[in-house]
N, C-alpha and C. Protein backbone atom coordinates (compact mmCIF):
# COMPACT_ATOMS: atom_id res chain seq x y z
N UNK A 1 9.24 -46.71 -48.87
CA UNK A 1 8.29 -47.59 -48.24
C UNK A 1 8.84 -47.99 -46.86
N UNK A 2 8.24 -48.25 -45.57
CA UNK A 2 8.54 -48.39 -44.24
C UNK A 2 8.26 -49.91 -44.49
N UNK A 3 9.24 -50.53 -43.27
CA UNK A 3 9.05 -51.76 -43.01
C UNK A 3 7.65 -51.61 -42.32
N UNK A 4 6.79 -52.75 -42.15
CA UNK A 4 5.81 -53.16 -41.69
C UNK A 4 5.88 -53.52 -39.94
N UNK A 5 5.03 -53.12 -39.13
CA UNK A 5 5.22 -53.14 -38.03
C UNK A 5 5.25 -54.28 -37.47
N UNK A 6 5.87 -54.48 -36.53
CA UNK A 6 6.36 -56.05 -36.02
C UNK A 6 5.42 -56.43 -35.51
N UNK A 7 5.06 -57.72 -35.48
CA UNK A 7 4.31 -58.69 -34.82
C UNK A 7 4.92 -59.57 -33.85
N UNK A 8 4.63 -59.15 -32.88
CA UNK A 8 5.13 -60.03 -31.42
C UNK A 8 5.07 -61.82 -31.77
N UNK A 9 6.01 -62.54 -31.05
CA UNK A 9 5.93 -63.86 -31.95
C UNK A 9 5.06 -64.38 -30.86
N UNK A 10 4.42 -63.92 -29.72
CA UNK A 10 3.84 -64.76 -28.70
C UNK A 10 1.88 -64.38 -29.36
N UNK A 11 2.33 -63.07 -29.92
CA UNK A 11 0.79 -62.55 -30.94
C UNK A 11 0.48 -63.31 -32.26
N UNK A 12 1.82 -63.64 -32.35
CA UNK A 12 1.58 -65.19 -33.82
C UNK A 12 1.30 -66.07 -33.32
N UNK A 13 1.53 -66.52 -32.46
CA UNK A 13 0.97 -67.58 -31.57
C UNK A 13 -0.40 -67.90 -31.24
N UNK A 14 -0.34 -66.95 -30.60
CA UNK A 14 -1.99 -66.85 -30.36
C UNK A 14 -3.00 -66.54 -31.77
N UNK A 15 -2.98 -65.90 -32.82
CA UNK A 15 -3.70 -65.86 -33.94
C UNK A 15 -3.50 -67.08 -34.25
N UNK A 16 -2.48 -67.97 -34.54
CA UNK A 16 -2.83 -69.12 -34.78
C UNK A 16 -3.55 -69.84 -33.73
N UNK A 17 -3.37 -69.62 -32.69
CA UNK A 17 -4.67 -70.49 -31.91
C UNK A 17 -5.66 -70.27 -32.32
N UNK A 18 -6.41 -69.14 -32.68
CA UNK A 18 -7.29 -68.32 -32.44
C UNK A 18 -8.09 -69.31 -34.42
N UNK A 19 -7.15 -69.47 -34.62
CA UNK A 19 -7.38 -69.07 -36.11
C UNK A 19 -7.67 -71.04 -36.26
N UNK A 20 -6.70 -71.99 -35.62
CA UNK A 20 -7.26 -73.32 -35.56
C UNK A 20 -8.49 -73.84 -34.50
N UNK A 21 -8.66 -73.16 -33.59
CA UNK A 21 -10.08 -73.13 -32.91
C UNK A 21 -10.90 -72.87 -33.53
N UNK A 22 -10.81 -71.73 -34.80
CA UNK A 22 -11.94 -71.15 -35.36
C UNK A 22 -12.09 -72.87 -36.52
N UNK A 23 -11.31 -72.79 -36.88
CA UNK A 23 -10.95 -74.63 -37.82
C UNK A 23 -12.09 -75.59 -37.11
N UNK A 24 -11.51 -75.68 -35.81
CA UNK A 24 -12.01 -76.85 -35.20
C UNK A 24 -13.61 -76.35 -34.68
N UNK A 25 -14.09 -75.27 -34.89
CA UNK A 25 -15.45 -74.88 -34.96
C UNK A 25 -15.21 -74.27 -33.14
N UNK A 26 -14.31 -73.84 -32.70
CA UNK A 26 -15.16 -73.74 -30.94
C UNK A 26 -14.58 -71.96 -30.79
N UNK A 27 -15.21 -71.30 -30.92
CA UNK A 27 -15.67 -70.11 -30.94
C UNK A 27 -15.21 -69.02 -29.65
N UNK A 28 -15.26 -70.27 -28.69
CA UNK A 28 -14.59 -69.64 -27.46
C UNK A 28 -13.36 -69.36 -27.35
N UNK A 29 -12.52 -70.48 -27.73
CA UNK A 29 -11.16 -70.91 -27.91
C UNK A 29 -10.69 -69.80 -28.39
N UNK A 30 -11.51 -69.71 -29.63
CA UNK A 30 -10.94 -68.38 -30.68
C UNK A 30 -10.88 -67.06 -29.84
N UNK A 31 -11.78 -66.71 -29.50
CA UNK A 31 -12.14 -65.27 -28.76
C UNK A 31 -10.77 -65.40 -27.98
N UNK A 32 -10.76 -66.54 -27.14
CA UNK A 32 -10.03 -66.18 -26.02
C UNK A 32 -8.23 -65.98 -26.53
N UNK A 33 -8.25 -66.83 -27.65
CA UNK A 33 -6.67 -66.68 -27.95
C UNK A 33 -6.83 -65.10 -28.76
N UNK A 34 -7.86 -64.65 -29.08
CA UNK A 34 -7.29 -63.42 -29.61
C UNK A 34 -7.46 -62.48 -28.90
N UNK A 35 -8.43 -62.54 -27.46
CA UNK A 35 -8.31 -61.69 -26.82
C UNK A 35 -6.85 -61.41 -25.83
N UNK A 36 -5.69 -62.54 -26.41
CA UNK A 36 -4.54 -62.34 -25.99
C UNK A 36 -3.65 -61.48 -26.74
N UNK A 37 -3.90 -60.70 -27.79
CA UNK A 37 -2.74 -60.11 -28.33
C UNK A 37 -3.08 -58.93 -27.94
N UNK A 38 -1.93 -58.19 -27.90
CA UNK A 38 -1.77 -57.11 -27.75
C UNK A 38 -1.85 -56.27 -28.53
N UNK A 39 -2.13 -54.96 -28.12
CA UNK A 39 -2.65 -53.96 -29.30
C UNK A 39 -1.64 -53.36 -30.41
N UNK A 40 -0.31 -53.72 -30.12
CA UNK A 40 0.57 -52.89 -31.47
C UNK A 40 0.84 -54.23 -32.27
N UNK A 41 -0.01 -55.31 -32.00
CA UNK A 41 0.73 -55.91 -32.67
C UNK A 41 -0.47 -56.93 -33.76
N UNK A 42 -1.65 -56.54 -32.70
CA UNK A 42 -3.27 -56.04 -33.62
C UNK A 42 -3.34 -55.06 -34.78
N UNK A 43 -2.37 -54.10 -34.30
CA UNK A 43 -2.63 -53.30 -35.24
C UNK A 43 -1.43 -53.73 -36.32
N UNK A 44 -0.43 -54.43 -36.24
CA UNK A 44 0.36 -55.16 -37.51
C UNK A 44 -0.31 -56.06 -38.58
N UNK A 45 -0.82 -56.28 -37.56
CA UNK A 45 -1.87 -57.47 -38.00
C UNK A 45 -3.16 -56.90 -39.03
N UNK A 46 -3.40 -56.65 -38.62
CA UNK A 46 -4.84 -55.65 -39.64
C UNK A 46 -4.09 -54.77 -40.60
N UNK A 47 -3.02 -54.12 -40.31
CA UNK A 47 -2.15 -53.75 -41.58
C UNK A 47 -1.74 -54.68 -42.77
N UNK A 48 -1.56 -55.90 -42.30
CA UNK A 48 -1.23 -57.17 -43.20
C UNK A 48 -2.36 -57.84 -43.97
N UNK A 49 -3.44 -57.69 -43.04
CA UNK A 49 -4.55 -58.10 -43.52
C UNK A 49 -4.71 -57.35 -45.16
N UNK A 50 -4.90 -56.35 -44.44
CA UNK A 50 -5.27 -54.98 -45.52
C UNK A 50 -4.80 -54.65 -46.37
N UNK A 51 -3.23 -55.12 -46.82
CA UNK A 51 -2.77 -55.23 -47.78
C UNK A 51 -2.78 -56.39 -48.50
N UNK A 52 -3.76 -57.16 -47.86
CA UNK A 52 -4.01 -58.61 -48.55
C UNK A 52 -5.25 -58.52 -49.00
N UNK A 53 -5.99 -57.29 -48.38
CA UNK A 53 -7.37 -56.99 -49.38
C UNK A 53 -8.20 -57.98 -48.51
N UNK A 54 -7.78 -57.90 -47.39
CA UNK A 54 -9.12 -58.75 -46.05
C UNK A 54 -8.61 -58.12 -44.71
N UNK A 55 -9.68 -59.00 -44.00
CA UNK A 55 -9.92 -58.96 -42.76
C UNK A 55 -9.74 -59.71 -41.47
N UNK A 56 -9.83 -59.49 -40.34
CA UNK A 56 -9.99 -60.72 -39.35
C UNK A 56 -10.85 -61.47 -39.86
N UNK A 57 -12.06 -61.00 -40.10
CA UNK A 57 -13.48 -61.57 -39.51
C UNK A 57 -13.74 -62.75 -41.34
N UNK A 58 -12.87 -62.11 -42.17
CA UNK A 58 -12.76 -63.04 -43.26
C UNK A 58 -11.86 -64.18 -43.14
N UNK A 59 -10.89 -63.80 -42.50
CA UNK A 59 -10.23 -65.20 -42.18
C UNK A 59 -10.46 -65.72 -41.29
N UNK A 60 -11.12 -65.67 -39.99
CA UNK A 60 -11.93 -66.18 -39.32
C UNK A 60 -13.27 -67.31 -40.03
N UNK A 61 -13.66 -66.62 -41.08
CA UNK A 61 -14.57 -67.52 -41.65
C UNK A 61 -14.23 -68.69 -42.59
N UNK A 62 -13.04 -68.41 -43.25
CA UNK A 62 -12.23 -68.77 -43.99
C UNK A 62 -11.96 -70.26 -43.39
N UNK A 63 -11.46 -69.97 -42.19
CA UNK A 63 -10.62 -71.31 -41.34
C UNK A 63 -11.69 -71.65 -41.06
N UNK A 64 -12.85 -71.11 -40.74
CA UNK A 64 -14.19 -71.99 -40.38
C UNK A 64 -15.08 -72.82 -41.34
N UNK A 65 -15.12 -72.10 -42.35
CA UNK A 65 -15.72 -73.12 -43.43
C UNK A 65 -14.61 -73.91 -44.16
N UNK A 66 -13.45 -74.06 -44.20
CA UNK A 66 -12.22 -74.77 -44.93
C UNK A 66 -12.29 -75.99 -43.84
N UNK A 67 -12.39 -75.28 -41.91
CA UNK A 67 -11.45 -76.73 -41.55
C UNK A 67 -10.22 -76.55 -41.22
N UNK A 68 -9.53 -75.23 -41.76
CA UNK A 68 -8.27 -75.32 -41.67
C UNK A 68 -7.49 -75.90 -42.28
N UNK A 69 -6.38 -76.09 -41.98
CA UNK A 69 -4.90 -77.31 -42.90
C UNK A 69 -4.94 -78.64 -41.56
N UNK A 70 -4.67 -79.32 -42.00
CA UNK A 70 -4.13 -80.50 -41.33
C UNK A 70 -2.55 -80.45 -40.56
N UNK A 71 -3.07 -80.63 -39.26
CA UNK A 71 -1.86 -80.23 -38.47
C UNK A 71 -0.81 -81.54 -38.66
């Protein structure tokens, strides 16, 4: 089994922006922090997903109808 491809920590960063904007309902916020990651580390990302048996666009909804966690 291969290690899993790295995720840039400035691309964790930003999914979590991306991912408490989507919380706090503002849609833009979100777009824009995820239109900050970069692509090898998009593609870590959707590998992780996928072995979790989801998606962006599910956890995107996820943090949107939950609210998120309490910062």
């Amino acid at each position: 089994m291969t290690a899993p491809a790295p995720i840039r920590p400035l691309a964790a960063a930003h999914l979590r922006e991306a991912l408490q904007a989507a919380a706090d309902r503002e849609p833009a916020t979100a777009l824009a922090a995820l239109m900050h990651i970069d692509p090898d580390s998009w593609q870590a990302i959707e590998q992780r997903l996928a072995a979790l048996g989801t998606d962006l666009l599910d956890v995107l909804a996820h943090a949107t109808s939950t609210g998120g966690t309490p910062r």
